[in-house]
Structures are given as C-alpha cells and as structure tokens.
C-alpha atoms as a PDB file:
ATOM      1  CA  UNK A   1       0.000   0.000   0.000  1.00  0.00           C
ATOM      2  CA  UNK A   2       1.457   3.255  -1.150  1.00  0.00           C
ATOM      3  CA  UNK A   3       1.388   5.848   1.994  1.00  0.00           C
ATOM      4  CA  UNK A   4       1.886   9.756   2.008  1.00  0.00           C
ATOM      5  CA  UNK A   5       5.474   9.190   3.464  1.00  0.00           C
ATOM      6  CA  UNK A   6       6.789   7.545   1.120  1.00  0.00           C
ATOM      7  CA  UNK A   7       5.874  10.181  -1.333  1.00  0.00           C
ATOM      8  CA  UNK A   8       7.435  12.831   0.403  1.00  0.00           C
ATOM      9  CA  UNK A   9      10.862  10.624   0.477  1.00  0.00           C
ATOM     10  CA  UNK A  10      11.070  10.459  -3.142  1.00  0.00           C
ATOM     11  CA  UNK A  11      10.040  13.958  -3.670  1.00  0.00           C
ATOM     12  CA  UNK A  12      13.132  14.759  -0.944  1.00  0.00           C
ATOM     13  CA  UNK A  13      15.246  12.444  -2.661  1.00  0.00           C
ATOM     14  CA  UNK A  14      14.502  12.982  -6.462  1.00  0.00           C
ATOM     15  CA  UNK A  15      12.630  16.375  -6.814  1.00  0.00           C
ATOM     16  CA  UNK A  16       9.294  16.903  -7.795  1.00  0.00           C
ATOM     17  CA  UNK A  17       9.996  16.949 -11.741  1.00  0.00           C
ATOM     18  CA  UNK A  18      10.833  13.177 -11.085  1.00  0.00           C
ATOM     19  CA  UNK A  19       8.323  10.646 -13.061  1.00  0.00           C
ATOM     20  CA  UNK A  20       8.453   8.162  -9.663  1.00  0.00           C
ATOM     21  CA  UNK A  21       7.318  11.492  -7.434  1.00  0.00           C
ATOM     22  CA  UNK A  22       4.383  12.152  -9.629  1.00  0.00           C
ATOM     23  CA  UNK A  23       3.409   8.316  -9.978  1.00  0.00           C
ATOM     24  CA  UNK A  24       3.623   8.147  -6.180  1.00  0.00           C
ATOM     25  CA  UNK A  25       1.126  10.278  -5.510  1.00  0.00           C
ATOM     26  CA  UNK A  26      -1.232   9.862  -7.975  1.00  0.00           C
ATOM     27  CA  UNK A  27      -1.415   6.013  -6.640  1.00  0.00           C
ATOM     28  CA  UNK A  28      -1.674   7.064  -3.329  1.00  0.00           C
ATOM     29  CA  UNK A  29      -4.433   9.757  -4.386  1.00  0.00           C
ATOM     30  CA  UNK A  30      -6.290   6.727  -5.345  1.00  0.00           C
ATOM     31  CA  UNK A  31      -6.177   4.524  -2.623  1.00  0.00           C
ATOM     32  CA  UNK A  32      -9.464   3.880  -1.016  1.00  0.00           C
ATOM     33  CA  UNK A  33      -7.898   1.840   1.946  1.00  0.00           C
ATOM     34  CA  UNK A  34      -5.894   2.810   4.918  1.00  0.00           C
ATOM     35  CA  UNK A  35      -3.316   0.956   6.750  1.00  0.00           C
ATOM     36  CA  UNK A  36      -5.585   0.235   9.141  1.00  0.00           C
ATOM     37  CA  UNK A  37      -7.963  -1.913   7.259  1.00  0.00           C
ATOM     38  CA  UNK A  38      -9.528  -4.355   8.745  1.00  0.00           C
ATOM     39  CA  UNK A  39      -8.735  -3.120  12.193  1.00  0.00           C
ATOM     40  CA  UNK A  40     -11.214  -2.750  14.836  1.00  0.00           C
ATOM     41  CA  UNK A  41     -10.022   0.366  15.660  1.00  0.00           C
ATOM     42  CA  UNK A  42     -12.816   1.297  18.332  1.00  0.00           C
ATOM     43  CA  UNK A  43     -12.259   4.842  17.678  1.00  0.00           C
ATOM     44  CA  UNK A  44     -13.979   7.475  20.643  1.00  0.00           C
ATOM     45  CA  UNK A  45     -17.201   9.349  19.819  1.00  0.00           C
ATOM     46  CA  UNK A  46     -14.381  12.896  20.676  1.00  0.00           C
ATOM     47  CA  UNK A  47     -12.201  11.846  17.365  1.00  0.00           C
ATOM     48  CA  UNK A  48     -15.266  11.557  15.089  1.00  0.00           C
ATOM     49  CA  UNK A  49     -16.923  15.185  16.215  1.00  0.00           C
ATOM     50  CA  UNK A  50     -13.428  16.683  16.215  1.00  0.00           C
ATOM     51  CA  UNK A  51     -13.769  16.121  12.488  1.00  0.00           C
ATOM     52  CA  UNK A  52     -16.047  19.455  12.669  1.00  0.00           C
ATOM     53  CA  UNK A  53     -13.843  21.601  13.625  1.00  0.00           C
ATOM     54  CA  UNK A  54     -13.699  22.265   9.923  1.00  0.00           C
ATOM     55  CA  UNK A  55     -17.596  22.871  10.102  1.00  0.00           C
ATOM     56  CA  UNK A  56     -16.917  25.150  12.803  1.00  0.00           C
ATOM     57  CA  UNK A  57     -13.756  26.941  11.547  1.00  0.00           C
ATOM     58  CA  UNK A  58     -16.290  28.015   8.260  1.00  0.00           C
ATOM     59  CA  UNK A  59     -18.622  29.250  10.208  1.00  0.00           C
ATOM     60  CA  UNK A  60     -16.150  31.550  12.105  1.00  0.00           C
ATOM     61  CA  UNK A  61     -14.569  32.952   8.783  1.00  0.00           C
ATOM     62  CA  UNK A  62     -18.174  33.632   8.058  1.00  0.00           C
ATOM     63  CA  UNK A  63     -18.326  35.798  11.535  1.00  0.00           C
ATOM     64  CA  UNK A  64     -15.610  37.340  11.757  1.00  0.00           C
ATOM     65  CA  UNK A  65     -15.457  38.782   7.804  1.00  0.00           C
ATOM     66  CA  UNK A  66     -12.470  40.789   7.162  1.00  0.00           C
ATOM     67  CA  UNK A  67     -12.706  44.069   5.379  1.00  0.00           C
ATOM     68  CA  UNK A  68      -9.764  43.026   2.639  1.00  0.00           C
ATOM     69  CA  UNK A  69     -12.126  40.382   1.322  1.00  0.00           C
ATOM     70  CA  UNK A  70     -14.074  43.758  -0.471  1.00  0.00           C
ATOM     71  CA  UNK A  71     -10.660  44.012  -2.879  1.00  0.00           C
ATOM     72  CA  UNK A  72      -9.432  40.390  -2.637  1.00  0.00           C
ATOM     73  CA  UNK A  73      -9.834  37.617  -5.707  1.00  0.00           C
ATOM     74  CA  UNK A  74      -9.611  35.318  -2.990  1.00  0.00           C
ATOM     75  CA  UNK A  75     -12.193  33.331  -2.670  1.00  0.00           C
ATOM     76  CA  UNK A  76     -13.273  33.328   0.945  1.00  0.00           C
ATOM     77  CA  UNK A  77     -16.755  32.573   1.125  1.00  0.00           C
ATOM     78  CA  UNK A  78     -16.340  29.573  -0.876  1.00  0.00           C
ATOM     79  CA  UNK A  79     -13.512  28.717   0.994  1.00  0.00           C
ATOM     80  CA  UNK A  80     -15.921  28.894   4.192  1.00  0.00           C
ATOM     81  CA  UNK A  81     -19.104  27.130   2.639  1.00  0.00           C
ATOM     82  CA  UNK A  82     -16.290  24.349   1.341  1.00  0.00           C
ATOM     83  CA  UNK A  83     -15.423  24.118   5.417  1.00  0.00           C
ATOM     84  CA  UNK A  84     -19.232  24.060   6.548  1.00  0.00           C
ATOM     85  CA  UNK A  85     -20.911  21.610   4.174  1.00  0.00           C
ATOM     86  CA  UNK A  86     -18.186  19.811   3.051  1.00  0.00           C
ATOM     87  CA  UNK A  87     -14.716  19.328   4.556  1.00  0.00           C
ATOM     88  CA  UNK A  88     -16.573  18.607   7.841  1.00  0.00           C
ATOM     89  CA  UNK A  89     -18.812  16.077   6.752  1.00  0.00           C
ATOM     90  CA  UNK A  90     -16.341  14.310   4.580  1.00  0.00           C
ATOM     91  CA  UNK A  91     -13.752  14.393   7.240  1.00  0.00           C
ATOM     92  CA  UNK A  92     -15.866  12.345   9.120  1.00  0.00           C
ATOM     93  CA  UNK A  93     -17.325   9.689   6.835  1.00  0.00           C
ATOM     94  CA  UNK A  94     -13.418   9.414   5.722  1.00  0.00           C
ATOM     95  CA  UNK A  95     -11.525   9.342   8.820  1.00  0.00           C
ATOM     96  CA  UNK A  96     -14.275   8.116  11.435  1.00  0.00           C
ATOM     97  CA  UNK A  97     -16.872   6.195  10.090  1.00  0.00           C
ATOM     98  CA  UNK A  98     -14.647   3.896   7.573  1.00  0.00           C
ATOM     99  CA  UNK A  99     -11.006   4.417   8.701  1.00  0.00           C
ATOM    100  CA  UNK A 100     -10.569   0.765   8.696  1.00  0.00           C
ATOM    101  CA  UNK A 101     -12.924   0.520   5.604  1.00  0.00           C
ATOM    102  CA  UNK A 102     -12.061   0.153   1.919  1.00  0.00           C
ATOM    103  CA  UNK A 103     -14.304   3.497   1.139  1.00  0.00           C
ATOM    104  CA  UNK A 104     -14.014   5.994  -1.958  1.00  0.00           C
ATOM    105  CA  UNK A 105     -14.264   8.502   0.987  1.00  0.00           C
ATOM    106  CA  UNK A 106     -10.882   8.043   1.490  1.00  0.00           C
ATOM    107  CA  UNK A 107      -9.976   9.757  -1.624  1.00  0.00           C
ATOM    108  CA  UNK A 108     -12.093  12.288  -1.884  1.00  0.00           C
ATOM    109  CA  UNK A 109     -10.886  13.540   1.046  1.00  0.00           C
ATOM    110  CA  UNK A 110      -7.732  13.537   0.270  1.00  0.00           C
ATOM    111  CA  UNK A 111      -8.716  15.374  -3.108  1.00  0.00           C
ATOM    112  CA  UNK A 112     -10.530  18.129  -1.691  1.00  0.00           C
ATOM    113  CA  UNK A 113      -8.198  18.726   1.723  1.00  0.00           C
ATOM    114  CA  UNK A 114      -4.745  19.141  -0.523  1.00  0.00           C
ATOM    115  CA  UNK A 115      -6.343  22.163  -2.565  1.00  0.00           C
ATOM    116  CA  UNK A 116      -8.358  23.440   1.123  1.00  0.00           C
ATOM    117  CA  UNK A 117      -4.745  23.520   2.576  1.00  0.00           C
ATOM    118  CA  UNK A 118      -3.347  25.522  -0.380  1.00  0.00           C
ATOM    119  CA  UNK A 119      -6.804  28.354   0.337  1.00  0.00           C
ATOM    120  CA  UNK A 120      -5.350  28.126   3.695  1.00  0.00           C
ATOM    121  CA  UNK A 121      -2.012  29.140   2.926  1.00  0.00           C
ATOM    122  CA  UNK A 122      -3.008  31.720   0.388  1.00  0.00           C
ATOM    123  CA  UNK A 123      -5.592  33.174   2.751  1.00  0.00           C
ATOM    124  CA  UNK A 124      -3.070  33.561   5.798  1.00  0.00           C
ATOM    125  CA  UNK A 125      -0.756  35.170   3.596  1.00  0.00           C
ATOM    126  CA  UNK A 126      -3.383  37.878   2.543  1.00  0.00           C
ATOM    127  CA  UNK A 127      -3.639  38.725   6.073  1.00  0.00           C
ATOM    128  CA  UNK A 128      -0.017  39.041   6.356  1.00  0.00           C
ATOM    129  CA  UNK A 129      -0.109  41.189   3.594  1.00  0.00           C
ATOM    130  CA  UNK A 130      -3.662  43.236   4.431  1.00  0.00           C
ATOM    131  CA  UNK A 131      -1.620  43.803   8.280  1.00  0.00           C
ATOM    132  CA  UNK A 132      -2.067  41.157  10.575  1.00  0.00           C
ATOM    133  CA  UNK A 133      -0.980  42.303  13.775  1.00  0.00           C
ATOM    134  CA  UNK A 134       2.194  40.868  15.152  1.00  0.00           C
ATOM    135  CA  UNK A 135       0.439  38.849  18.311  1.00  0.00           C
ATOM    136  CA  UNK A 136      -1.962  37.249  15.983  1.00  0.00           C
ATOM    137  CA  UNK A 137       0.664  36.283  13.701  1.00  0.00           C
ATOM    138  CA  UNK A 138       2.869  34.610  16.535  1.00  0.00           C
ATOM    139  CA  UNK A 139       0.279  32.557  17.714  1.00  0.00           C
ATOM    140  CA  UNK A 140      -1.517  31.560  14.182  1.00  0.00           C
ATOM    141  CA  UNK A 141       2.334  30.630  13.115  1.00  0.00           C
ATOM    142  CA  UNK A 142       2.556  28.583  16.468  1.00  0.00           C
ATOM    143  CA  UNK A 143      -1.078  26.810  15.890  1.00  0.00           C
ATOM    144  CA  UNK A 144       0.195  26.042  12.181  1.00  0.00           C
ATOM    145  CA  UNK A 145       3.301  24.536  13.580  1.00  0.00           C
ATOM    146  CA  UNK A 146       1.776  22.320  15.838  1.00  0.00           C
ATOM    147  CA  UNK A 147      -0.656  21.229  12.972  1.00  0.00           C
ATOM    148  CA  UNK A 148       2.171  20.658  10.753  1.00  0.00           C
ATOM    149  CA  UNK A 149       4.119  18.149  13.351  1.00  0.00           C
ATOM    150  CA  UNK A 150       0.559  16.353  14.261  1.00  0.00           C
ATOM    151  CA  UNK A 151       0.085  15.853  10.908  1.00  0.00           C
ATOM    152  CA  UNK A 152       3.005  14.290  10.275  1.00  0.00           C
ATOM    153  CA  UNK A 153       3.439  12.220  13.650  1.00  0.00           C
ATOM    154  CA  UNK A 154      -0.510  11.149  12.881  1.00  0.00           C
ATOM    155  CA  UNK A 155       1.166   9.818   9.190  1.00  0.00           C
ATOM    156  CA  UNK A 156       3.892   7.968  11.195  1.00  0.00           C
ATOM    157  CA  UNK A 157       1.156   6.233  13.291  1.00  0.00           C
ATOM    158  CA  UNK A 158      -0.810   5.113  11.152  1.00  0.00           C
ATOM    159  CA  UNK A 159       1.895   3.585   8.582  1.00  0.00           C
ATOM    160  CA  UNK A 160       3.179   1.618  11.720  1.00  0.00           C
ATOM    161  CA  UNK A 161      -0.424   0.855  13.548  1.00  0.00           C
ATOM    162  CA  UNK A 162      -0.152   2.673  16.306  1.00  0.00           C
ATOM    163  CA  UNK A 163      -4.051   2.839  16.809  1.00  0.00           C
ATOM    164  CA  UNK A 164      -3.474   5.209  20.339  1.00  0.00           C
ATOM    165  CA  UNK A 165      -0.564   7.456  18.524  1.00  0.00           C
ATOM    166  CA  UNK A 166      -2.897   7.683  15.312  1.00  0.00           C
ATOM    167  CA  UNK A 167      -6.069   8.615  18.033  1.00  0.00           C
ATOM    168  CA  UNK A 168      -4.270  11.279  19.823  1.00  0.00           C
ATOM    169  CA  UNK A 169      -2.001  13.245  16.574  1.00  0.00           C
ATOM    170  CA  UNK A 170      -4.890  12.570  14.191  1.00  0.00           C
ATOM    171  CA  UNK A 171      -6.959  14.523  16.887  1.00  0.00           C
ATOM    172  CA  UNK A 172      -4.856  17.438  17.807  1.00  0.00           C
ATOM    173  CA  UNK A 173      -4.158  17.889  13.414  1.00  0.00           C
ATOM    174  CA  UNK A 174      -8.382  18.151  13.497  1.00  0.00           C
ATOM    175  CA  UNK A 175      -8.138  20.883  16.020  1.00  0.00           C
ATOM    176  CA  UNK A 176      -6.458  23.164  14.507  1.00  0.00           C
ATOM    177  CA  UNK A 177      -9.323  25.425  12.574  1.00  0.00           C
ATOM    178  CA  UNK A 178     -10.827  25.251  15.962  1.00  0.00           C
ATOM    179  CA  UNK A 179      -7.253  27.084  17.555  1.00  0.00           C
ATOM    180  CA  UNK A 180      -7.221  29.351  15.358  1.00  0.00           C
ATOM    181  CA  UNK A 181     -11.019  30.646  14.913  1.00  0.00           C
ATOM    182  CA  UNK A 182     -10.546  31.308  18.811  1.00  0.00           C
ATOM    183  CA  UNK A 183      -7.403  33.053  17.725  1.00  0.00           C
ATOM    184  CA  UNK A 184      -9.003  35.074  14.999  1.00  0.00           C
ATOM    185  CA  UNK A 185     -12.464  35.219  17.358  1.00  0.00           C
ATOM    186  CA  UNK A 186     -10.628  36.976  20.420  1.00  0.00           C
ATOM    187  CA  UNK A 187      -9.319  39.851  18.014  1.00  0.00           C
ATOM    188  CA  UNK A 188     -12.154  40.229  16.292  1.00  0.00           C
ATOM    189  CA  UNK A 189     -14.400  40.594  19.306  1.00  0.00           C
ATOM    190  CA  UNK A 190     -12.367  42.150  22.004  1.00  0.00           C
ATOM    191  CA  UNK A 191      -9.268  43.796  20.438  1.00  0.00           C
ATOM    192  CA  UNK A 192     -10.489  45.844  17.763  1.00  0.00           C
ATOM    193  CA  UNK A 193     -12.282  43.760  14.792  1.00  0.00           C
ATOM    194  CA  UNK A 194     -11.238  43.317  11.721  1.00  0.00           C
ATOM    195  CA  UNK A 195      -8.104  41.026  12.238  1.00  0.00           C
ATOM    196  CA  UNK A 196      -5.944  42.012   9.333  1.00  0.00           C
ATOM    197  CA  UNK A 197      -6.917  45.168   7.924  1.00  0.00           C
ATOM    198  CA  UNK A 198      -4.724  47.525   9.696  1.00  0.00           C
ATOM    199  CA  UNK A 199      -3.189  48.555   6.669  1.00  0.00           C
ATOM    200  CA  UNK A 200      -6.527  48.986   5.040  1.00  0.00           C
ATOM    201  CA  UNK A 201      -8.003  51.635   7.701  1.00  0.00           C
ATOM    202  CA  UNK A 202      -4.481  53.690   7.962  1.00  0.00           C
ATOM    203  CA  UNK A 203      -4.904  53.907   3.921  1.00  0.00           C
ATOM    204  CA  UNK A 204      -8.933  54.620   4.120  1.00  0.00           C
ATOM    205  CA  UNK A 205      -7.892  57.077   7.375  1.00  0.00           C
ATOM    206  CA  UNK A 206      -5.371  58.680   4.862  1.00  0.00           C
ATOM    207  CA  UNK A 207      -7.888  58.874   2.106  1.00  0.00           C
ATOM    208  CA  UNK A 208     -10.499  60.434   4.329  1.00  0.00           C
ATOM    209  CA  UNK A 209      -8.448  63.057   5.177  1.00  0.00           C
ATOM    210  CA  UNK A 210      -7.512  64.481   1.701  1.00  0.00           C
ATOM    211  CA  UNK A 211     -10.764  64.441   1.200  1.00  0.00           C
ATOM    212  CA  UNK A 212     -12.042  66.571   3.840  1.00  0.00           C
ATOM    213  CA  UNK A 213      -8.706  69.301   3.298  1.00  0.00           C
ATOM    214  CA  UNK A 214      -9.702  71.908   1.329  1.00  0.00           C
ATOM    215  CA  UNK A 215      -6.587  73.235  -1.022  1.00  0.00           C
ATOM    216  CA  UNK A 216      -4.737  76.174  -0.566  1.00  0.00           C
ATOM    217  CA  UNK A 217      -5.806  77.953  -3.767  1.00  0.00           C
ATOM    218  CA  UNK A 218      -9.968  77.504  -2.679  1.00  0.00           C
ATOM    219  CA  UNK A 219      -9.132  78.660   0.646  1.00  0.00           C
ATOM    220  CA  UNK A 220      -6.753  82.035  -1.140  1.00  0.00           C
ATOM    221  CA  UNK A 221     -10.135  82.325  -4.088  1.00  0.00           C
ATOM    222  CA  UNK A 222     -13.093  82.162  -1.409  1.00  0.00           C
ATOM    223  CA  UNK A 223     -11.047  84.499   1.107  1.00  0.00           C
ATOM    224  CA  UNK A 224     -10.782  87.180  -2.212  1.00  0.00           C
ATOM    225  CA  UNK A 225     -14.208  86.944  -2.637  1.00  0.00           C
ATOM    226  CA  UNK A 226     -15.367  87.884   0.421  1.00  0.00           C
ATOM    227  CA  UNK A 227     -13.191  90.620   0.560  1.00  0.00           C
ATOM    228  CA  UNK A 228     -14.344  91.875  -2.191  1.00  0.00           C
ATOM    229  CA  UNK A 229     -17.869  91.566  -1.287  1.00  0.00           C
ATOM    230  CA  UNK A 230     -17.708  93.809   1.799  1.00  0.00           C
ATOM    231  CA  UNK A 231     -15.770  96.334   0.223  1.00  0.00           C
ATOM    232  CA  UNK A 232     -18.764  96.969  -2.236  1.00  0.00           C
END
C-alpha cells in the first residue's frame, strides 16, 4: 500500500519533476484503503466530532469577515461554505466512520483537503499582507506549527499501527481550525475587529483626510471673494 510518506521521500530524494514522485502520488491519491484496514479500531465518539472543527472553523470565517475580502480575488466565502458543508462532513465519513474501511471517501478527502490547505495558505498570507498584527501572527504561526508536526506524527502512526498514537495526533491535526477561529475570534471581538486590515483603515484614514482638506488655492479664491464683497 502506497502511503503519504513515502511520497514525500522520493520527492526529498529525487525532486518533484521526477516521473516516480508524480506516480507516487497519484497512486496514493487513489487509494481507497488505509493501513488500518480491517482493524477494529474502536475509535472514541471525541475523534469523530473533532472532524467538525472544519464545520466550525467556516462558520467563524463567516463571523468574523475581514474588510480586505471587499478588494481580494480570494475566494473566501467559498472557501468557508467548502469548510461548513463539506470538509466537515467528509472528514468524518473518511476518517471516522470507515477508517478501517475500503471506502471511496478516502480519496475524496484527500482530493478536496490538498487544494483546502493551499486556500489556507493563500488566505493567511493575505492577512499578512492586508496587516495582521504581530500577536496574531505569533500565535496563528505557532497553531500552524503544531498542525504541521501532528500531521506528520498522525502519518507515522498510522503507517506503523499505532491505533493510540494515530487517536491522539490525528486529533490534535483536526483541532487546529478550531485554535485558530478562537485566535481570529478573540481579536475580532475584544481587540479591535477586523483582524488584518490595519493597513486597510491607515490607507482609508489617509484617504479620508484628503478628502475633507480643502486646497490652498480655494481657501486664497473664497477668502478674495469675500473681501471683495464687503468692500462693495
């Protein structure tokens, strides 16, 4: 059975222009089994409703809208209906109901969670750019980090059984839209709103302002004028 890892050894070792990389994953894009089959895994009632945190995490972009989404291509409302009705449900069937099941879930979840985690990226970096604030940055960067490493110690459980190591890293990589909605939800809502637009009100603030000056030469004309005025 092909597994994720050993796709991202060959990719290490041979680049990703190498024919073996690109066969790699495509097999393991289309395997509908995990290395758990047949496994009586017994898996808690917590790991299957932690598979909503992706449910959850849409409906907290939907919340807590940020103002740069007004000039932004990027797709975020898609992004969070993809989360709601979609990634959360699918998450669940694939990783809860038939982990140890030879299901077509399995791949479709793998098919729409690799393009989900490149929105991700290109969503946080949009807030980088639209002035996230430095505190919210440290600890997204810290919650991505720790997603990263569960990720990959949940990949190592799995490919050598470990049913309790799989349980636990699987977990803690499902809880990370849920770390960082409270992340984003705690700005929002008690330091100031919109989480990465500070750039975007200094420019608007900016913008107001030479709006509301009058210029130099209307100030010099109107002044004339009412001299002459009372004069007459």
């Amino acid at each position: 059975m092909v597994h994720s890892s050993k796709c991202v050894a060959s990719l290490v070792n041979d680049g990703c222009a190498s024919t073996e990389v690109h066969r790699c994953f495509i097999d393991w894009f289309w395997v509908t089994q995990t290395s758990f089959f047949g496994v009586d895994l017994d898996l808690p009632l917590w790991f299957g409703l932690f598979c909503f945190n992706y449910s959850i995490g849409g409906i907290m972009m939907l919340l807590t809208k940020p103002k740069w989404i007004e000039q932004s291509r990027f797709p975020y409302m898609t992004f969070a209906f993809l989360l709601i009705f979609v990634q959360g449900p699918l998450s669940c069937w694939a990783d809860y109901v038939h982990m140890s099941n030879d299901s077509i879930a399995h791949s479709l979840d793998k098919a729409l969670a690799v393009p989900l985690m490149m929105m991700e990226v290109w969503k946080v970096t949009l807030m980088i750019w639209h002035g996230m604030k430095p505190m919210v940055l440290v600890l997204y960067s810290m919650a991505t980090t720790a997603a990263i490493v569960s990720l990959l110690n949940s990949s190592e459980a799995q490919l050598l059984g470990d049913r309790d190591g799989f349980v636990f890293w699987h977990g803690m990589w499902h809880i990370y839209p849920l770390i960082v909605s409270i992340i984003i939800s705690v700005d929002y809502y008690f330091f100031g709103g919109d989480h990465a637009c500070a750039n975007d009100d200094s420019a608007k603030a900016v913008d107001e302002q030479q709006e509301s000056a009058i210029p130099l030469s209307s100030y010099v004309m109107t002044s004339r004028a009412r001299s002459k005025i009372k004069s007459s």
